[in-house]
N, C-alpha and C. Protein backbone atom coordinates (compact mmCIF):
# COMPACT_ATOMS: atom_id res chain seq x y z
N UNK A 1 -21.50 -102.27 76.94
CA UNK A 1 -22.04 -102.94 78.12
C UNK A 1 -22.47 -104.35 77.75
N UNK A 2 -22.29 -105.13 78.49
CA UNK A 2 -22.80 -106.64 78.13
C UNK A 2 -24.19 -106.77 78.99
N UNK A 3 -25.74 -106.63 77.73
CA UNK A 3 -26.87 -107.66 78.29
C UNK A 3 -27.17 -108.68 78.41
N UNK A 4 -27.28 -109.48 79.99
CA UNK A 4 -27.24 -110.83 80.03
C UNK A 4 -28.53 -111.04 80.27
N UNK A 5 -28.98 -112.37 79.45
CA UNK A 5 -30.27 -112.72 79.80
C UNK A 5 -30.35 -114.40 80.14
N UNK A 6 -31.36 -114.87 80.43
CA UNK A 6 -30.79 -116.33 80.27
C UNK A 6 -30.26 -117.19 79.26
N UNK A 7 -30.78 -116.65 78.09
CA UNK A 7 -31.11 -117.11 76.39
C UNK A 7 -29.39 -116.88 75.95
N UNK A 8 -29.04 -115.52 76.37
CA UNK A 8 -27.80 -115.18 75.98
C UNK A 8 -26.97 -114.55 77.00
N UNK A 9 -26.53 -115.78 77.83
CA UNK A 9 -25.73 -115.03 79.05
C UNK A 9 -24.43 -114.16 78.44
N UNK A 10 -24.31 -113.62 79.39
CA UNK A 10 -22.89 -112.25 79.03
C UNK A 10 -21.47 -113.41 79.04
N UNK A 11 -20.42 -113.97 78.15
CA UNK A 11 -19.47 -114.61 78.59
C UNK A 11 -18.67 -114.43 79.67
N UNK A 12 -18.52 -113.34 80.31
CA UNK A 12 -17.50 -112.90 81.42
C UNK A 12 -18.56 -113.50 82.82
N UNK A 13 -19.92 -113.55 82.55
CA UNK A 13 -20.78 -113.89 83.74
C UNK A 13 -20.45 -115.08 84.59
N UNK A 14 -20.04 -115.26 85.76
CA UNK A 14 -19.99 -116.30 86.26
C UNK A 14 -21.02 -117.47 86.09
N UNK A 15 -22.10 -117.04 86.52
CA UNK A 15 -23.29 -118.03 86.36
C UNK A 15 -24.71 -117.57 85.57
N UNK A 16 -25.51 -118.00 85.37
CA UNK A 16 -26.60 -117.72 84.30
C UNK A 16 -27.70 -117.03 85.08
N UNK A 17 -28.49 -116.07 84.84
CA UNK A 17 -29.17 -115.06 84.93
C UNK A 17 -30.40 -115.62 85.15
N UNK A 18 -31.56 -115.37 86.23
CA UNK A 18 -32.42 -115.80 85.84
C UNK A 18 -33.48 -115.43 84.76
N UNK A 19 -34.15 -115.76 84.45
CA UNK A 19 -35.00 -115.49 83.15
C UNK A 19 -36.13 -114.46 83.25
N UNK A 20 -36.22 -113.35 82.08
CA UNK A 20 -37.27 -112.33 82.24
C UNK A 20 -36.67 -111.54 82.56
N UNK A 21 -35.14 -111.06 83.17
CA UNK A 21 -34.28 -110.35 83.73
C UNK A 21 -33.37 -109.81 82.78
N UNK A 22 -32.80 -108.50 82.60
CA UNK A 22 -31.90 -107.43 81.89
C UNK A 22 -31.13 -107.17 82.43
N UNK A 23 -30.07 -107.08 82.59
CA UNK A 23 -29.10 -106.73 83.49
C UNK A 23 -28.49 -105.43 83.04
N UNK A 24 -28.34 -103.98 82.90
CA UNK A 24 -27.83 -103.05 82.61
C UNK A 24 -27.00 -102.44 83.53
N UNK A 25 -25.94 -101.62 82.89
CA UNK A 25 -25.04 -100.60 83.47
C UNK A 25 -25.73 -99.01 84.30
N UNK A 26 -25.13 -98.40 84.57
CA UNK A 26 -25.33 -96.96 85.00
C UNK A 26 -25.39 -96.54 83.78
N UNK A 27 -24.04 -96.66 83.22
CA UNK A 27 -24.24 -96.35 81.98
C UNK A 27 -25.80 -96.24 80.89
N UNK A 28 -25.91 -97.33 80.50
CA UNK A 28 -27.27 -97.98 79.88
C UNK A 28 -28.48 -97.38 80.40
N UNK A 29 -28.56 -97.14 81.80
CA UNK A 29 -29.78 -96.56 82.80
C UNK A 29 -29.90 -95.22 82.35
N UNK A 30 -28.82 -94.64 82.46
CA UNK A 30 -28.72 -93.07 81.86
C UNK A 30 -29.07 -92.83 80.66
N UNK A 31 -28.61 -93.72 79.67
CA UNK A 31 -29.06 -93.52 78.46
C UNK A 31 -30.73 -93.69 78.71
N UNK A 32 -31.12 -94.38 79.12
CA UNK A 32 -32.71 -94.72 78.60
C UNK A 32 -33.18 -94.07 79.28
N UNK A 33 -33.29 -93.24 80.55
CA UNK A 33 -33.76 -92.64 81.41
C UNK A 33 -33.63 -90.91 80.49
N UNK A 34 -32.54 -90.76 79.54
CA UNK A 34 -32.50 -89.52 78.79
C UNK A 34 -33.56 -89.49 77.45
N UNK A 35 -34.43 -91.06 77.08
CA UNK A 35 -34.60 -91.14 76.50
C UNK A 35 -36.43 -91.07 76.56
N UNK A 36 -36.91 -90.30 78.22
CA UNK A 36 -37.85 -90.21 78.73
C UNK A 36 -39.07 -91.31 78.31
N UNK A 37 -38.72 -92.50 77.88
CA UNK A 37 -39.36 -93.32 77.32
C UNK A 37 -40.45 -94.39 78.24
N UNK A 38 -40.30 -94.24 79.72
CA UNK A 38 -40.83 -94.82 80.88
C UNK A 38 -40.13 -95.90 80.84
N UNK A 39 -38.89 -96.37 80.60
CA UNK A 39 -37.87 -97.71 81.24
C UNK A 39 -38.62 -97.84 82.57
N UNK A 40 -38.68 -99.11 82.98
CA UNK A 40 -38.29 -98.87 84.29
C UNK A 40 -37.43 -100.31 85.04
N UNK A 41 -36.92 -99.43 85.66
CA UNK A 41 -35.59 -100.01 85.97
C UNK A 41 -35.71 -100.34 87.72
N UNK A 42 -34.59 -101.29 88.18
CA UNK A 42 -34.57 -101.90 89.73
C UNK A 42 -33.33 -102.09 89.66
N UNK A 43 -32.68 -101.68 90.82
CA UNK A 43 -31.30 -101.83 91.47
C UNK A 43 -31.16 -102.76 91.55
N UNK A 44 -29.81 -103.37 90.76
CA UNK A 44 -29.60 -104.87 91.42
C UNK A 44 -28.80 -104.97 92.29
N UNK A 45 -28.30 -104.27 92.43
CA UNK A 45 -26.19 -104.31 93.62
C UNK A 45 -25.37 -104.15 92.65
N UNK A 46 -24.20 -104.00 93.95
CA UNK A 46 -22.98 -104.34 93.32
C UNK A 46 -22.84 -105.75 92.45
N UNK A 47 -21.98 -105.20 91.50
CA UNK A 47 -21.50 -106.79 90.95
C UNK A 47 -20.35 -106.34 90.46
N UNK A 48 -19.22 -107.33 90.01
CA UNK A 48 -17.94 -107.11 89.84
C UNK A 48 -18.04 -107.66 88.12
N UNK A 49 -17.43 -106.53 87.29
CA UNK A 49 -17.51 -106.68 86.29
C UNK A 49 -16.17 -106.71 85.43
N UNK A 50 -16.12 -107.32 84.77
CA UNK A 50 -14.54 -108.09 84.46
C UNK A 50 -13.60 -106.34 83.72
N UNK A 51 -12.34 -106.08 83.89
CA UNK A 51 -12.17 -105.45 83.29
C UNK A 51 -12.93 -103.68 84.09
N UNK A 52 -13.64 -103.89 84.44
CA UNK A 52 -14.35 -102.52 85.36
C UNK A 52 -14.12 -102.76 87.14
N UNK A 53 -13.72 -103.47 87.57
CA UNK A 53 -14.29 -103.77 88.92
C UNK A 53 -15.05 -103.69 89.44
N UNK A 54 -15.71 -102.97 91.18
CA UNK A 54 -17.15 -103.36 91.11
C UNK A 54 -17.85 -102.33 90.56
N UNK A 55 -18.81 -102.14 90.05
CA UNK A 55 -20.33 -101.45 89.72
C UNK A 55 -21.40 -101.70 90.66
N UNK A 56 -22.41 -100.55 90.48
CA UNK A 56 -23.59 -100.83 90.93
C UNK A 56 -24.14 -101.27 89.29
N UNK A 57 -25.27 -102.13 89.52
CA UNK A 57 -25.78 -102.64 88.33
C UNK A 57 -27.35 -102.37 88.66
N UNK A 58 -28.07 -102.41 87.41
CA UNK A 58 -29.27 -102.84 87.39
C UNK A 58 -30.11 -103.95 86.62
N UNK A 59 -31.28 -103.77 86.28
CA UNK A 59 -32.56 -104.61 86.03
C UNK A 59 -33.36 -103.96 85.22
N UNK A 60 -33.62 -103.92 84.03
CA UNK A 60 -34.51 -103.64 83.09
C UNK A 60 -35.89 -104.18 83.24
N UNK A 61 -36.94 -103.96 83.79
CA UNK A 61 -37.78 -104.67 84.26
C UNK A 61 -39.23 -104.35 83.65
N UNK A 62 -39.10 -103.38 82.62
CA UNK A 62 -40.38 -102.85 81.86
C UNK A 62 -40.20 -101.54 81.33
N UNK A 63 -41.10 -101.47 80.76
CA UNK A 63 -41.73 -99.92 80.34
C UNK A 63 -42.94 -99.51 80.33
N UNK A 64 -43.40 -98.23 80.86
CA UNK A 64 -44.55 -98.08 80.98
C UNK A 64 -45.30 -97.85 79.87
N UNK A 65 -46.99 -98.30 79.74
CA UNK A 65 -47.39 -98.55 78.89
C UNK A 65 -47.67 -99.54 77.76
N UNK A 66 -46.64 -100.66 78.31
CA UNK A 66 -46.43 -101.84 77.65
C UNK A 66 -47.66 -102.37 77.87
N UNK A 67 -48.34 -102.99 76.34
CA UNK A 67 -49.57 -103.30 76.50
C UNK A 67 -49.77 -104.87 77.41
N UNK A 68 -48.64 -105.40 76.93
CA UNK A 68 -49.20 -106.97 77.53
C UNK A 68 -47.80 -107.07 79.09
N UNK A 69 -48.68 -107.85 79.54
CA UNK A 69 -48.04 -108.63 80.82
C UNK A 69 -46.70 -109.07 80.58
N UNK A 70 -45.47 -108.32 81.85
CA UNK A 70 -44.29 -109.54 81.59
C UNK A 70 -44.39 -110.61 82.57
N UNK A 71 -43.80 -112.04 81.63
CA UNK A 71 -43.60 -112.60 82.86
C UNK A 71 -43.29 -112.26 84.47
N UNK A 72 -43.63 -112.59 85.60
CA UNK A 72 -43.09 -112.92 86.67
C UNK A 72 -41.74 -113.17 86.98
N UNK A 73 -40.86 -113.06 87.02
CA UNK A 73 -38.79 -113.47 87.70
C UNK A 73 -38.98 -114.42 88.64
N UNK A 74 -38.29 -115.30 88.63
CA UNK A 74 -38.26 -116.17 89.47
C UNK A 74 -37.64 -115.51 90.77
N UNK A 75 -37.25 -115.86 91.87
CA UNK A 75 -37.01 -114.72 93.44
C UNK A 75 -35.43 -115.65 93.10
N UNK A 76 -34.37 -114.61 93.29
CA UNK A 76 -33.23 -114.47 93.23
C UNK A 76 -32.95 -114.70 94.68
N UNK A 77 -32.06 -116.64 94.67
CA UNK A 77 -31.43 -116.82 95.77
C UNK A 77 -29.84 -116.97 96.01
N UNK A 78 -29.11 -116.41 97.01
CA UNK A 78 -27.27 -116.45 96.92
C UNK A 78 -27.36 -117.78 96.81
């Protein structure tokens, strides 16, 4: 699976990610969700992924228990 972040966008990505943001597979979700570890995760949509066509994707957005604050995401505009 390719994680894009801003620091290290995915090469196949059209455009750059905003920052503080994970971008994961179904795939990837499943894994960590088996891994009862409190991921927690946010639907991002569809997105069309090179080589896969479309997917639903997600957002890595924390884990519970994490002692310190994550940044804020900037609000995702088309």
């Amino acid at each position: 699976t390719c994680c894009e972040s801003k620091a290290h966008p995915c090469p196949d990505s059209p455009s750059p990610l905003p920052a503080y943001r994970i971008h994961v597979s179904g795939s990837t979700v499943q894994t960590l969700a088996s891994l009862n570890e409190g991921y927690k995760i946010e639907v991002r949509g569809q997105t069309e992924l090179k080589g896969k066509g479309i997917e639903e994707t997600y957002w890595l957005v924390g884990k519970t228990g994490f002692p310190k604050e994550l940044p804020k995401p900037m609000d995702i505009k088309p």
